[in-house]
Every structure is written in C-alpha cells, then in structure tokens.
N, C-alpha and C. Protein backbone atom coordinates (compact mmCIF):
# COMPACT_ATOMS: atom_id res chain seq x y z
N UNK A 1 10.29 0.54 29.67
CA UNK A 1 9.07 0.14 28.94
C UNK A 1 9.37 0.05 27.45
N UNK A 2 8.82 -1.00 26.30
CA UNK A 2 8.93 -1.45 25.38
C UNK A 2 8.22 -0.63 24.40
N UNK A 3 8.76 0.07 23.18
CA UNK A 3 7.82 0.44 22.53
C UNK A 3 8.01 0.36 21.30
N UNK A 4 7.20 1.34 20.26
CA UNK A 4 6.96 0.52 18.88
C UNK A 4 7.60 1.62 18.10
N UNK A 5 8.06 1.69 17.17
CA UNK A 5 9.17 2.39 16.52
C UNK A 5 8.87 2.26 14.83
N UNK A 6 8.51 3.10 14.08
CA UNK A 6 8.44 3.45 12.72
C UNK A 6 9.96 4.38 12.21
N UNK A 7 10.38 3.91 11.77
CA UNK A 7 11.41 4.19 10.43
C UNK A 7 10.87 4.37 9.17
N UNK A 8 10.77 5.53 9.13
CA UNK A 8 10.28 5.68 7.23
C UNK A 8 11.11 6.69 6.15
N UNK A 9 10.65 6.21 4.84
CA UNK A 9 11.41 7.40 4.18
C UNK A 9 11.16 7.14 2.83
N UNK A 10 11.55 7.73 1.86
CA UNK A 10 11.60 7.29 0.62
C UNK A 10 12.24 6.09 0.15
N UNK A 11 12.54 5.87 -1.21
CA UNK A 11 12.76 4.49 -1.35
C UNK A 11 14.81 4.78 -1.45
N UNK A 12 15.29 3.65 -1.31
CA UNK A 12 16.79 3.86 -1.44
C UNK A 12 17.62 4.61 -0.21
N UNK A 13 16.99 4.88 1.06
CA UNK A 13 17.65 5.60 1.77
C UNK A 13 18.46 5.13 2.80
N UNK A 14 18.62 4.04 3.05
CA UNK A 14 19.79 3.21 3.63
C UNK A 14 18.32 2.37 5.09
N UNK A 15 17.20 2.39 4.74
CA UNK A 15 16.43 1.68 6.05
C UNK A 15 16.64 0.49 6.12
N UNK A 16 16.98 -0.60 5.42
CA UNK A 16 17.82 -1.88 5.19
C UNK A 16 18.95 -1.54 6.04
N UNK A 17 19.53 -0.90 5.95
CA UNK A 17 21.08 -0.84 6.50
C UNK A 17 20.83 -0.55 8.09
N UNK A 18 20.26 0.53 8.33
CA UNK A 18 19.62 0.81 9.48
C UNK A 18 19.41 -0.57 10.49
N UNK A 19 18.72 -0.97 9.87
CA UNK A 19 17.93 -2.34 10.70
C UNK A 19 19.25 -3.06 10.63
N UNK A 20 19.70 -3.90 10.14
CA UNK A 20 21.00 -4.58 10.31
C UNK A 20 22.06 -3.97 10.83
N UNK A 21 22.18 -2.62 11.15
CA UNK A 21 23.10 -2.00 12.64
C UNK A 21 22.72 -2.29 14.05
N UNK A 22 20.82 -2.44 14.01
CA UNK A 22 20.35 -2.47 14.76
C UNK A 22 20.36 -3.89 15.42
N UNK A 23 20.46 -4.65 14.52
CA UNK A 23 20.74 -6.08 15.00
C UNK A 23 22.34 -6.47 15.48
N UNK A 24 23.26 -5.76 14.78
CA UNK A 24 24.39 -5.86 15.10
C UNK A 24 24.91 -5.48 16.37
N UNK A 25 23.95 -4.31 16.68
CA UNK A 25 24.36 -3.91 18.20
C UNK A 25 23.62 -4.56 19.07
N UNK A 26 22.62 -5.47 18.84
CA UNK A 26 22.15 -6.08 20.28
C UNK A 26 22.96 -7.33 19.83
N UNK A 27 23.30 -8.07 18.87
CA UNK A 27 24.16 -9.28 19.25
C UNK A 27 25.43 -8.56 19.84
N UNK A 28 26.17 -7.48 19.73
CA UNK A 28 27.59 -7.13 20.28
C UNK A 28 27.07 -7.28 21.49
N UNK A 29 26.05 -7.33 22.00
CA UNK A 29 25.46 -7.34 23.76
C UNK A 29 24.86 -8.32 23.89
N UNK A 30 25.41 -9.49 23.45
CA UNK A 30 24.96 -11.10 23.17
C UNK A 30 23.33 -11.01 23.25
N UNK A 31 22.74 -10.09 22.60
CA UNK A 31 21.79 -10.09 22.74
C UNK A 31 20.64 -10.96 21.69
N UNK A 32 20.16 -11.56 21.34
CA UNK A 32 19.11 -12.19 19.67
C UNK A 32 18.03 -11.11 19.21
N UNK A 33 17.84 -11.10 18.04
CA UNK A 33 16.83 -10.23 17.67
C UNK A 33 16.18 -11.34 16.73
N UNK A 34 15.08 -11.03 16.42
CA UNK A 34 14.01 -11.29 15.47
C UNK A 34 13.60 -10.79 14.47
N UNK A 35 14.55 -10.85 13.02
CA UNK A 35 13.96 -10.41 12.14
C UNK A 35 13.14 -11.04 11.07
N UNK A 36 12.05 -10.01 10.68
CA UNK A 36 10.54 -10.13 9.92
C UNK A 36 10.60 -9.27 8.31
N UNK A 37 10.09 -10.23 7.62
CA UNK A 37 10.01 -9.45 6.58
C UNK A 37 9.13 -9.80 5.69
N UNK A 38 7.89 -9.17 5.21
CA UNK A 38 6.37 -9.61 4.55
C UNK A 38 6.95 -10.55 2.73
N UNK A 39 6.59 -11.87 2.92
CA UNK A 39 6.52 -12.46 1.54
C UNK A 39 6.43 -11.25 0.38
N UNK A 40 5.56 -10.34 0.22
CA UNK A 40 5.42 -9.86 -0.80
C UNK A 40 6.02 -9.33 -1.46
N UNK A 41 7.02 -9.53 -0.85
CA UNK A 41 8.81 -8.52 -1.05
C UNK A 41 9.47 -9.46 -2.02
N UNK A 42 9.35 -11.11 -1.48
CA UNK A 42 10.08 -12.12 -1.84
C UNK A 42 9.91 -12.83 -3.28
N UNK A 43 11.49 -12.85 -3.92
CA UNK A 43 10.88 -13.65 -5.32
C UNK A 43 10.14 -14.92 -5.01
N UNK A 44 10.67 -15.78 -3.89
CA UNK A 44 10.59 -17.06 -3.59
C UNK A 44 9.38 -17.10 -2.87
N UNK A 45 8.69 -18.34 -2.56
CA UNK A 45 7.71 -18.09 -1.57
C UNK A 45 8.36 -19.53 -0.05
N UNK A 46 9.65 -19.47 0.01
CA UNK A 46 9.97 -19.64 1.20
C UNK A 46 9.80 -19.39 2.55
N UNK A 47 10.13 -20.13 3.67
CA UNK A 47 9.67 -19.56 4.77
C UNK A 47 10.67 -18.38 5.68
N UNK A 48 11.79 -18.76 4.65
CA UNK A 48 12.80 -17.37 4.96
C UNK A 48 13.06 -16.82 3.28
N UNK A 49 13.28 -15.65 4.14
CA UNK A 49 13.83 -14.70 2.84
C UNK A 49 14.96 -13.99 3.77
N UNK A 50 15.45 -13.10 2.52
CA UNK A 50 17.08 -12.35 3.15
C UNK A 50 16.55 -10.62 3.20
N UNK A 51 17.71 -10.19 3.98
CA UNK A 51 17.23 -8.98 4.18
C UNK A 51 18.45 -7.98 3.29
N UNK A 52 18.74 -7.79 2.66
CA UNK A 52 20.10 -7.19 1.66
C UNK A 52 20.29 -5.72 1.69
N UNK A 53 21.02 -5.15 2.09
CA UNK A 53 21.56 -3.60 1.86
C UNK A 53 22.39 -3.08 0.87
N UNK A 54 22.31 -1.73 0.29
CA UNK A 54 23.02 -1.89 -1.10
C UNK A 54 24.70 -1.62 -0.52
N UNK A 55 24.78 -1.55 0.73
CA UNK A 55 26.28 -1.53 0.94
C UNK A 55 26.69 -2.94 1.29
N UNK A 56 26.03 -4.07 0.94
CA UNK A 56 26.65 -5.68 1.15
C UNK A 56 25.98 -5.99 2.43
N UNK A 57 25.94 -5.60 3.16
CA UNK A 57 24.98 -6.38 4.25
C UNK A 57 24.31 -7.16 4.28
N UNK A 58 23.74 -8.15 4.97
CA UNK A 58 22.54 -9.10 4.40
C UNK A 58 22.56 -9.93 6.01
N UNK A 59 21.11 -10.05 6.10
CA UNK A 59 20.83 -11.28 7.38
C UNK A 59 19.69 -11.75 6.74
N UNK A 60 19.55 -13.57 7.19
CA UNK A 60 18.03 -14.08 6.59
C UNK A 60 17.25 -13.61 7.81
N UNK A 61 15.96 -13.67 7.13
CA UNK A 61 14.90 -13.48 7.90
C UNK A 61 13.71 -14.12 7.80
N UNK A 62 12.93 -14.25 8.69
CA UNK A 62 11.57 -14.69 8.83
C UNK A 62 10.38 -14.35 7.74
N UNK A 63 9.92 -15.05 6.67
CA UNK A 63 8.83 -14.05 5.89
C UNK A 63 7.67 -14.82 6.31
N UNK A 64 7.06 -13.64 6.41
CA UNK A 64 5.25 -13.79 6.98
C UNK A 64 4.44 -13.47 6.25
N UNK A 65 3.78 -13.96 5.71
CA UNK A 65 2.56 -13.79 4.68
C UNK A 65 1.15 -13.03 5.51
N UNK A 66 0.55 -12.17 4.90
CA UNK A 66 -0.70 -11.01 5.17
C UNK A 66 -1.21 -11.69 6.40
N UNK A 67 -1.54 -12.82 6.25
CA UNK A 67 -2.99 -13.43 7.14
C UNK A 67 -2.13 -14.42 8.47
N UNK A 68 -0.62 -14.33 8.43
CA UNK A 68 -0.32 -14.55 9.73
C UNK A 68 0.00 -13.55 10.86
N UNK A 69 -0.22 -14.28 12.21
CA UNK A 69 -0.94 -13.45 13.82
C UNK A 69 0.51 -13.20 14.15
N UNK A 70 0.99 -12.34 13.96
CA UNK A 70 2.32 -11.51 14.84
C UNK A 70 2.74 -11.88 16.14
N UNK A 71 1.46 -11.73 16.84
CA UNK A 71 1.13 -11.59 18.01
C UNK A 71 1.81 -13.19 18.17
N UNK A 72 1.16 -14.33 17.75
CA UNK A 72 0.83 -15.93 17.92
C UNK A 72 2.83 -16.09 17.37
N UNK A 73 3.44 -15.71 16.55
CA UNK A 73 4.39 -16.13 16.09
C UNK A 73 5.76 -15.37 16.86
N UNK A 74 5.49 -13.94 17.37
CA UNK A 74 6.84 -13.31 17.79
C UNK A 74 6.70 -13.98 19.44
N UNK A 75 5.22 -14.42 20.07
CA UNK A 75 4.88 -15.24 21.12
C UNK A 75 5.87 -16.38 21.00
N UNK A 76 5.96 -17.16 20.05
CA UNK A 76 6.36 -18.26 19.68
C UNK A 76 7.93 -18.16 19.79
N UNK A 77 8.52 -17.12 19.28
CA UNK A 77 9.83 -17.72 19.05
C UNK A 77 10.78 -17.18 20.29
N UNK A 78 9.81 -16.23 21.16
CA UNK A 78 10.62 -15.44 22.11
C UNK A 78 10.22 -16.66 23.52
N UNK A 79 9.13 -17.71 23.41
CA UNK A 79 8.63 -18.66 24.14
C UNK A 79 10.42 -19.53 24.31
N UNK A 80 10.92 -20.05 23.13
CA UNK A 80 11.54 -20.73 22.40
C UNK A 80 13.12 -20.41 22.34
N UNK A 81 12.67 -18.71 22.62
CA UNK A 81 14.60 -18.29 22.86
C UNK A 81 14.54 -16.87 23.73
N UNK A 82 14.35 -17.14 24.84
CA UNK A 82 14.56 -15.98 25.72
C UNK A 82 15.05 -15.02 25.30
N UNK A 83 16.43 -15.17 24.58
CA UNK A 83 17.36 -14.04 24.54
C UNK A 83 16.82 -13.58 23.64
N UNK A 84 15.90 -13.54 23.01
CA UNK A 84 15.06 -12.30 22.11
C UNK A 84 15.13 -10.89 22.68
N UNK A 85 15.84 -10.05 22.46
CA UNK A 85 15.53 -8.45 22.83
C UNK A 85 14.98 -7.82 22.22
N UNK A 86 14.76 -7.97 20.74
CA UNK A 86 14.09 -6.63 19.80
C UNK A 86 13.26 -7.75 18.65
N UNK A 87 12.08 -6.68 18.32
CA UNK A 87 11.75 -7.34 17.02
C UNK A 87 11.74 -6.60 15.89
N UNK A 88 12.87 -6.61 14.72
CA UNK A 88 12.69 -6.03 13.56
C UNK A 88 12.02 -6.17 12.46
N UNK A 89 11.08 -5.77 11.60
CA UNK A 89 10.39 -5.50 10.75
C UNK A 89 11.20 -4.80 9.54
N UNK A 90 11.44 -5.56 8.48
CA UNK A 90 11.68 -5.09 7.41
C UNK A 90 10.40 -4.41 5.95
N UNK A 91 10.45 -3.49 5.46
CA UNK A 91 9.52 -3.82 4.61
C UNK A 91 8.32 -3.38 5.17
N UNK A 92 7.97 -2.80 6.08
CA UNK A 92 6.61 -3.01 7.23
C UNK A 92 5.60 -2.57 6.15
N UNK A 93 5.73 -1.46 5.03
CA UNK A 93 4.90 -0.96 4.44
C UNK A 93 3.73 -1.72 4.03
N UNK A 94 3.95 -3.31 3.84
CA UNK A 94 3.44 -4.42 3.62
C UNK A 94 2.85 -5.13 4.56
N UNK A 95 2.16 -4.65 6.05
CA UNK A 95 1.92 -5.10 7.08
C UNK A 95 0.43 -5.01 6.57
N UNK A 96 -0.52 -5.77 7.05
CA UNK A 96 -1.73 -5.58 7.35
C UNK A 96 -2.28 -4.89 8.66
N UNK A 97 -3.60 -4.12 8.33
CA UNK A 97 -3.59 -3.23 9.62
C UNK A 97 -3.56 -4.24 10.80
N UNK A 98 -4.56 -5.83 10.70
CA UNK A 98 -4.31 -6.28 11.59
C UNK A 98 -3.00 -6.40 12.51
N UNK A 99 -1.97 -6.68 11.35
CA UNK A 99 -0.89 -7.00 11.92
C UNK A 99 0.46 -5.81 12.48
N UNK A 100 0.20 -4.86 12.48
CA UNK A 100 0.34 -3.64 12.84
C UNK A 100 -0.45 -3.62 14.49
N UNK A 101 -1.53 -3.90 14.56
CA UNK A 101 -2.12 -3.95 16.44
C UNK A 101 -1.68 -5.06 16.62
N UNK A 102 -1.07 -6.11 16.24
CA UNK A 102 -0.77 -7.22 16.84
C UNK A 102 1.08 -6.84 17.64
N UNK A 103 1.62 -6.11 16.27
CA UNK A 103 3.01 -5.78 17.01
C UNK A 103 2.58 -5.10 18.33
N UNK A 104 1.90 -4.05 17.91
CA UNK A 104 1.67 -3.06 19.00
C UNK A 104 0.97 -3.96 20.48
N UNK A 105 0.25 -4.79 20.48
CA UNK A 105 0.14 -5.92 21.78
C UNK A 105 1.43 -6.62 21.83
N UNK A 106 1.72 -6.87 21.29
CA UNK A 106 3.99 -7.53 21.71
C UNK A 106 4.28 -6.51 22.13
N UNK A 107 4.49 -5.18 21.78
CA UNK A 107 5.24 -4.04 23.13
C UNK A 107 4.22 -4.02 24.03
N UNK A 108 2.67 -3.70 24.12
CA UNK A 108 2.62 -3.42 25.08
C UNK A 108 2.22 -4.72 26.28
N UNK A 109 2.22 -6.34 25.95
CA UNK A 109 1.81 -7.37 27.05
C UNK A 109 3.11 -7.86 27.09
N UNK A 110 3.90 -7.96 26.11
CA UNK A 110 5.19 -9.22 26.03
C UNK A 110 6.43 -7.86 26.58
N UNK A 111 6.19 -6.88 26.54
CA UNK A 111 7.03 -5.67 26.73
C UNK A 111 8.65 -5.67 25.95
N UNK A 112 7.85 -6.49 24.73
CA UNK A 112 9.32 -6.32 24.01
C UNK A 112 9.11 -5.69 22.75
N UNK A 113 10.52 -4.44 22.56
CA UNK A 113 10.63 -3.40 21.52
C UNK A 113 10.07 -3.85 20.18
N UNK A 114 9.52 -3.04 19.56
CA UNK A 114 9.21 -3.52 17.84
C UNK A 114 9.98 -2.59 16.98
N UNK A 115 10.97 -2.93 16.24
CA UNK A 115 11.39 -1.77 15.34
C UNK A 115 10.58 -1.84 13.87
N UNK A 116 10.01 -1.39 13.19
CA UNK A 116 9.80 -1.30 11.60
C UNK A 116 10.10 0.04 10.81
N UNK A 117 10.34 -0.86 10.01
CA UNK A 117 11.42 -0.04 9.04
C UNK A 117 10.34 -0.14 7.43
N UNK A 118 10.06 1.10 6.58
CA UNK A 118 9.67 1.20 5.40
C UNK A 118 9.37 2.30 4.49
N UNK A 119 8.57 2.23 3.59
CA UNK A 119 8.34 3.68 3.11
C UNK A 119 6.93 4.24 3.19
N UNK A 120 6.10 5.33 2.98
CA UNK A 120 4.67 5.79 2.99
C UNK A 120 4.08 6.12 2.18
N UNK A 121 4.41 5.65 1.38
CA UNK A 121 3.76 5.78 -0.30
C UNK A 121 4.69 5.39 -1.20
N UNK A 122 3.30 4.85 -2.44
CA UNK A 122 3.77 3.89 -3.77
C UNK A 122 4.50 5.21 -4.60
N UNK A 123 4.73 4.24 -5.59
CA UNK A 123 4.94 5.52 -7.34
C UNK A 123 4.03 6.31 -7.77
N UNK A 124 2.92 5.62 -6.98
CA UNK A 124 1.80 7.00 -7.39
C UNK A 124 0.63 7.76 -6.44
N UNK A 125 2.04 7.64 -5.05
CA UNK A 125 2.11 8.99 -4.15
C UNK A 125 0.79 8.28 -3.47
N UNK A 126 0.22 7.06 -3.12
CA UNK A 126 -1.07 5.94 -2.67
C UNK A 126 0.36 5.24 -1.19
N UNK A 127 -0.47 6.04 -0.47
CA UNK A 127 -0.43 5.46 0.84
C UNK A 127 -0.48 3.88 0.85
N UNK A 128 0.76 3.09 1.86
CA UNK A 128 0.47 1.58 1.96
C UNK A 128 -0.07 1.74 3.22
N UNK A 129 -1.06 -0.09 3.40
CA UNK A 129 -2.08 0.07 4.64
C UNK A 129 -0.93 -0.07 6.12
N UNK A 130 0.16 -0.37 5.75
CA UNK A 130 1.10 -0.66 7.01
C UNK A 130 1.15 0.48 7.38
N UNK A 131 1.88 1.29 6.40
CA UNK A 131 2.57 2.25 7.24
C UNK A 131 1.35 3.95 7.78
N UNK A 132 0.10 3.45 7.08
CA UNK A 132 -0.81 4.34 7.74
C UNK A 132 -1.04 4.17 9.36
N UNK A 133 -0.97 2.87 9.60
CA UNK A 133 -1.41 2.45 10.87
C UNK A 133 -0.40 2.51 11.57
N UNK A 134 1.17 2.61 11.29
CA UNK A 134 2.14 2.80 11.72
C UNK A 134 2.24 3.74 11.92
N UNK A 135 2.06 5.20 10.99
CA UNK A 135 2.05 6.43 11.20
C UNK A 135 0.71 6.64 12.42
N UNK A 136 -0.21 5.63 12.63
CA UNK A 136 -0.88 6.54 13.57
C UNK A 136 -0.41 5.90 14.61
N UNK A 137 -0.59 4.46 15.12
CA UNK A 137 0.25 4.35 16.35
C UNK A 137 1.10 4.07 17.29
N UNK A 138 2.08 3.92 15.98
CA UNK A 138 3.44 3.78 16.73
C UNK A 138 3.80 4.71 17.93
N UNK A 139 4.88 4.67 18.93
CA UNK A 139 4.96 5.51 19.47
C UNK A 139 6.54 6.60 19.62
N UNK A 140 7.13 5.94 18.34
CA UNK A 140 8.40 6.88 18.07
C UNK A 140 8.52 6.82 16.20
N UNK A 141 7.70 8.02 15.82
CA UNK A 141 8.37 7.88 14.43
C UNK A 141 9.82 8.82 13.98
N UNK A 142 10.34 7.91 13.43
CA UNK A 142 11.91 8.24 12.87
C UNK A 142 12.05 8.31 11.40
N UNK A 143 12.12 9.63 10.65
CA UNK A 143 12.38 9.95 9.18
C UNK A 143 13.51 9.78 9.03
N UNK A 144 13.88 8.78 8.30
CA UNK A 144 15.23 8.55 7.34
C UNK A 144 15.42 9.17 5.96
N UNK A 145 16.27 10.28 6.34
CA UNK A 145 16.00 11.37 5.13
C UNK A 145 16.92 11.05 4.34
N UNK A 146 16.71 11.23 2.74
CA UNK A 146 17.45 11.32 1.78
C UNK A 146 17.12 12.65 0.82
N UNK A 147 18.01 12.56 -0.29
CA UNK A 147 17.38 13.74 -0.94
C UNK A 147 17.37 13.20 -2.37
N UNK A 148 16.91 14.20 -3.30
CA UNK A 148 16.46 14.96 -4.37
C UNK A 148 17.51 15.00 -5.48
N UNK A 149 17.75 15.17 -6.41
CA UNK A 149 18.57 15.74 -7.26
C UNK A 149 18.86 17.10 -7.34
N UNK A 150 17.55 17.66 -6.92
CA UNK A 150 17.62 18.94 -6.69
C UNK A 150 18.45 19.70 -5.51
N UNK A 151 18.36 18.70 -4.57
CA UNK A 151 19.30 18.58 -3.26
C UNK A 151 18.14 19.21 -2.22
N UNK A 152 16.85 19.05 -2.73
CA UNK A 152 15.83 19.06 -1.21
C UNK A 152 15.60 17.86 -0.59
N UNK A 153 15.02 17.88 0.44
CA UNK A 153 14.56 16.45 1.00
C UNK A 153 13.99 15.20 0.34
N UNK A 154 14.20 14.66 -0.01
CA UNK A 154 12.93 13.57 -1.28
C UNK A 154 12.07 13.27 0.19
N UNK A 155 11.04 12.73 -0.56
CA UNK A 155 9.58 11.98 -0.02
C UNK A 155 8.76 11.83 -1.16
N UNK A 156 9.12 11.13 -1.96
CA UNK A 156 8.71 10.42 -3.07
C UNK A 156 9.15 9.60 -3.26
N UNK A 157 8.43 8.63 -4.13
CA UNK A 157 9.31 7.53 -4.82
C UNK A 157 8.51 7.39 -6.62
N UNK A 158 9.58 8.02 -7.43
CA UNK A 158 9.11 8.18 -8.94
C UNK A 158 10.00 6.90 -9.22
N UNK A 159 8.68 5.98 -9.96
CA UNK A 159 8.98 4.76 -10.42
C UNK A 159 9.68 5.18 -12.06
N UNK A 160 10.83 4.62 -12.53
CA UNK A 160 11.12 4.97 -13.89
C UNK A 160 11.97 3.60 -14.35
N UNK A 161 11.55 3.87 -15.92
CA UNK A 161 11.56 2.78 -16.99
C UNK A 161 13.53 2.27 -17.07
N UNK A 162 13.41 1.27 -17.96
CA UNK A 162 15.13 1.39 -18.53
C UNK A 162 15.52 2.59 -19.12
N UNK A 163 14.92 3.84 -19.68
CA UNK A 163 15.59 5.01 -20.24
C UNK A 163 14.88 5.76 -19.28
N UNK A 164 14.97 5.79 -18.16
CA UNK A 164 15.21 7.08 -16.90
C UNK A 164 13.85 7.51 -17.22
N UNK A 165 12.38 7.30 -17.79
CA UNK A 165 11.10 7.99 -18.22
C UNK A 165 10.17 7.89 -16.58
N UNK A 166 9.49 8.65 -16.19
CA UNK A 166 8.70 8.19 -15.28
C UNK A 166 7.85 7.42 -15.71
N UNK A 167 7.53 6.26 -14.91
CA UNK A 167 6.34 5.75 -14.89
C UNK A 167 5.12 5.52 -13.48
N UNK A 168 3.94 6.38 -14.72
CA UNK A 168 2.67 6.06 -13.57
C UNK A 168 1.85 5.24 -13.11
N UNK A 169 1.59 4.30 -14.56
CA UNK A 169 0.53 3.08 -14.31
C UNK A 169 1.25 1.52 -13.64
N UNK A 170 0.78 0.91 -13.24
CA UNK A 170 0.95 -0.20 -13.44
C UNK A 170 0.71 -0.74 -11.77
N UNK A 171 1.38 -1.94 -11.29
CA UNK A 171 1.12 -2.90 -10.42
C UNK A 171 1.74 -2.24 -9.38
N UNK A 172 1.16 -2.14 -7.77
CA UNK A 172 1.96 -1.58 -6.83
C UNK A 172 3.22 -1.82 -6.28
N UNK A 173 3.15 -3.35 -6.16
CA UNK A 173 4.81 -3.75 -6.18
C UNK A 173 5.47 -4.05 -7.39
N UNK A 174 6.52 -4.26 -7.39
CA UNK A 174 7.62 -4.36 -8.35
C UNK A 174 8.37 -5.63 -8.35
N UNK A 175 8.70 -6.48 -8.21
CA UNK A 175 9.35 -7.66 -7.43
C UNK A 175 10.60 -7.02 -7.57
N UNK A 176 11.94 -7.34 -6.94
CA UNK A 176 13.02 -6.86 -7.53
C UNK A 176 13.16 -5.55 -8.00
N UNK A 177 12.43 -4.58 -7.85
CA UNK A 177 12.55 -2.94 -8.87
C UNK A 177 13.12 -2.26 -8.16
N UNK A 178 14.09 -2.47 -6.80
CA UNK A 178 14.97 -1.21 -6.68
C UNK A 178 15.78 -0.23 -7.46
N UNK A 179 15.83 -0.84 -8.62
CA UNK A 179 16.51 -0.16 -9.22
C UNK A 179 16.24 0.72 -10.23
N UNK A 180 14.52 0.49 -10.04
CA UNK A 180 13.35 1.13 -10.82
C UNK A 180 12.94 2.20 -10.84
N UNK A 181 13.71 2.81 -9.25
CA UNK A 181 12.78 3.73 -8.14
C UNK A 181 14.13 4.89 -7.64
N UNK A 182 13.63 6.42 -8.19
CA UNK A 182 14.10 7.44 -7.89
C UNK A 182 12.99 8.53 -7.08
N UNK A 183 14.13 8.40 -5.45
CA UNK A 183 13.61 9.50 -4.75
C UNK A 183 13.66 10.60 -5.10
N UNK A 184 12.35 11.44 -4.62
CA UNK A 184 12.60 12.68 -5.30
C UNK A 184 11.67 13.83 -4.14
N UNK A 185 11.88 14.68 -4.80
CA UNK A 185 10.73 15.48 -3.85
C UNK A 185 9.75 15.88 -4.21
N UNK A 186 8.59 16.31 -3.71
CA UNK A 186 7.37 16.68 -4.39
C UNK A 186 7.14 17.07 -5.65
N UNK A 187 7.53 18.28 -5.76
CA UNK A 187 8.03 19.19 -6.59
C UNK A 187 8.24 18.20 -8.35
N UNK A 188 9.54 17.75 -8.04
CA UNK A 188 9.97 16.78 -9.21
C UNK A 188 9.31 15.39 -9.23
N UNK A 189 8.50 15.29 -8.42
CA UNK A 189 7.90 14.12 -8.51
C UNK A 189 6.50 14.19 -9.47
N UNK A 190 5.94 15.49 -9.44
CA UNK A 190 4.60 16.20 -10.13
C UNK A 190 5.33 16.57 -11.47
N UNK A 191 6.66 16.97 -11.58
CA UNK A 191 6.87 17.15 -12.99
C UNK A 191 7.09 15.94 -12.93
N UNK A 192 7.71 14.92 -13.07
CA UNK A 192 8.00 13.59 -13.38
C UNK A 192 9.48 13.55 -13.92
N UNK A 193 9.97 14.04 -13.19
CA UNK A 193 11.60 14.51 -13.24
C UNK A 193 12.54 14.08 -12.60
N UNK A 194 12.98 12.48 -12.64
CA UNK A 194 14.29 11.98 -12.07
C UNK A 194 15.73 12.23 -12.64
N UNK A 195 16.03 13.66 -13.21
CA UNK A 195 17.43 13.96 -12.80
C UNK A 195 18.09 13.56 -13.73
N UNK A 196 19.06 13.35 -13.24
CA UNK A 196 20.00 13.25 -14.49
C UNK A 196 20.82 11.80 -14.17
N UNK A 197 19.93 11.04 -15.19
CA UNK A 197 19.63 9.75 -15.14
C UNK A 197 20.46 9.09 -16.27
N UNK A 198 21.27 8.26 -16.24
CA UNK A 198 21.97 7.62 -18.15
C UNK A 198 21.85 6.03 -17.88
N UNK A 199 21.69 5.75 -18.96
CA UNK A 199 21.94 3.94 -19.05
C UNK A 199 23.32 3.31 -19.31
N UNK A 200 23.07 2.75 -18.39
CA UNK A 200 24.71 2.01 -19.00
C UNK A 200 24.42 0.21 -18.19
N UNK A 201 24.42 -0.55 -19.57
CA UNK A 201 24.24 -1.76 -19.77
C UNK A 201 23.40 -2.10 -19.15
N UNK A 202 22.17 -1.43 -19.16
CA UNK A 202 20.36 -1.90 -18.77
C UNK A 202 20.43 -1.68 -16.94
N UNK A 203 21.48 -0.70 -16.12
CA UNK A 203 21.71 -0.79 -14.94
C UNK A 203 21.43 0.82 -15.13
N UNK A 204 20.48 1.30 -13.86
CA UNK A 204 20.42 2.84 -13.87
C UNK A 204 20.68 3.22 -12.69
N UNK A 205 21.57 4.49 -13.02
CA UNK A 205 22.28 5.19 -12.19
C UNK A 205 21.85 6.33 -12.10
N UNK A 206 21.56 7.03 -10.98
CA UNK A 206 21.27 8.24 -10.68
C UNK A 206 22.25 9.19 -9.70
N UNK A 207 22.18 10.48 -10.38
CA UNK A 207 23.25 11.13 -9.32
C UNK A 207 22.40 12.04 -8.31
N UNK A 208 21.19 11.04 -7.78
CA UNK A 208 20.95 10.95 -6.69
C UNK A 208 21.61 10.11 -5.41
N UNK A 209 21.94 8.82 -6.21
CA UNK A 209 21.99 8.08 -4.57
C UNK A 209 23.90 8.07 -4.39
C-alpha cells in the first residue's frame, strides 16, 4: 500500500539531496519518478524549474503554481508514463492545504507513493500552510536533523544579513536566500545568535554547515 511521506527539518540540511537519492534509486530499478516543485521557489516563472543540492546534484522538475489540482496533473503524467513509481515534492512547505489532500487522494485512489520534502517554519518561527497539513496527515513523518553551532539539534531557521546580524522583519520568502539562512536551535534562535559567522567576499559561511 502507497503512502504519503513528510521529510522535514531546518533549512540547509541536505532534504534536496535526500530527494535526488530517492530518485536515483528508483531509476537504478528502471523505475521513473515525478518530480514537483512549487513556482514560488523559482526565479523564473517557467514550466520547469531545477531541483539543486549544495553537494552538485541537480534534476529539472515540474513547477506548479498554488491554484494547480495535484490530483488532475500527477493523474496526467502517470496516465502518460506508466513507469511512474514515486512522486517527489520538493519545497512542499509551499503547498496549499488544498493541494496537500489532493497528494494524499494520489496515495490513497492512484496507490502511488508521495514523498515531500521541506521545512516547518519561516525566520520568524510562523508555521508554512504545507507543511501544517503535512504534519497532520501524512502518514510517515521523517526529521532530517541537523545541528546548531552549539552542537544541539537546530529546528530553526534564523534569517541573517551580509554581516552575520539576525534578521526579523521582512517578506516570507527570500528568492535565492539560502545563503541567508542559519539553522539553529531554539535557544539561539530567541537570542538571535548565528555563531560564528565571517564574511568573505559578500559569501557567508558558517561553522555550522
């Protein structure tokens, strides 16, 4: 039986990479997968975008904008190519609740797996609507743990400036801001404390990741 699968974690913790193992091992079993990944992620507003890991990895993928039917489109392409075995979700944090019960009707009528992969809160610790609905009904959640500077678990994500400063205000996404974003753990996330942070040529490095 087919079921629905949440991957979560803070930001930077290899869930990109994750998902592209996951695809790698059903093609080693000539198998096709389907990967998804929400426009809002994307600089471009193409009908594909790429899926990139910071260890070089990369597959294109499918981008779906808020107000398209999951259900009507993963119907569509598995109509179109049998050998569909899995459907991956990049990014899911960005799902609409609709589209969150729509995966969840693909495992349970089409009986094919859903993986999503993302994080459970912004820079300012604000739940996204995906991964609430993911956290309630998926039916395997999987923490992709990273840590802290401190060397505890992170489950944060402290958004910070070009000189390593936290920042609280501003727009929920970032376009491009991975490199904006230090996991952290509670704790240092309430002081506003990403570590021991230096600049070097407008690129920030943390001896976190």
């Amino acid at each position: 039986m087919a079921k629905l699968y949440f991957y979560y974690s803070a930001m930077n913790a290899g869930k990109s990479t994750l998902l592209l193992q996951s695809a790698y091992n059903y093609r080693e079993r000539n198998l096709d997968t389907l990967i998804l990944i929400p426009k809002i992620g994307i600089k471009n507003n193409n009908q594909y975008g790429t899926i990139d890991s910071r260890i070089g990895l990369s597959s294109p993928a499918i981008a779906i904008s808020p107000l398209e039917d999951l259900f009507k489109l993963i119907n569509f392409e598995k109509l179109n190519n049998p050998n569909i075995a899995c459907v991956l979700i990049d990014e899911a944090q960005f799902l609409t609740k609709n589209q969150v019960y729509q995966i969840a009707s693909i495992v349970d009528e089409v009986n094919l797996p859903v993986l999503c992969y993302g994080i459970r809160s912004d820079f300012q610790a604000e739940p996204f609507p995906g991964s609430i609905y993911l956290l309630a009904i998926a039916d395997h959640l999987i923490e992709v743990k990273t840590i802290c500077h401190c060397g505890s678990k992170a489950t944060m994500n402290l958004r910070i400036d070009e000189h390593g400063k936290a920042v609280k205000q501003g727009e929920q996404v970032l376009i491009g801001g991975n490199n904006h974003y230090i996991a952290t753990c509670r704790k240092h996330f309430n002081l506003n404390d990403s570590g021991n942070i230096k600049n070097f040529s407008n690129k920030i490095i943390s001896s976190c990741q």
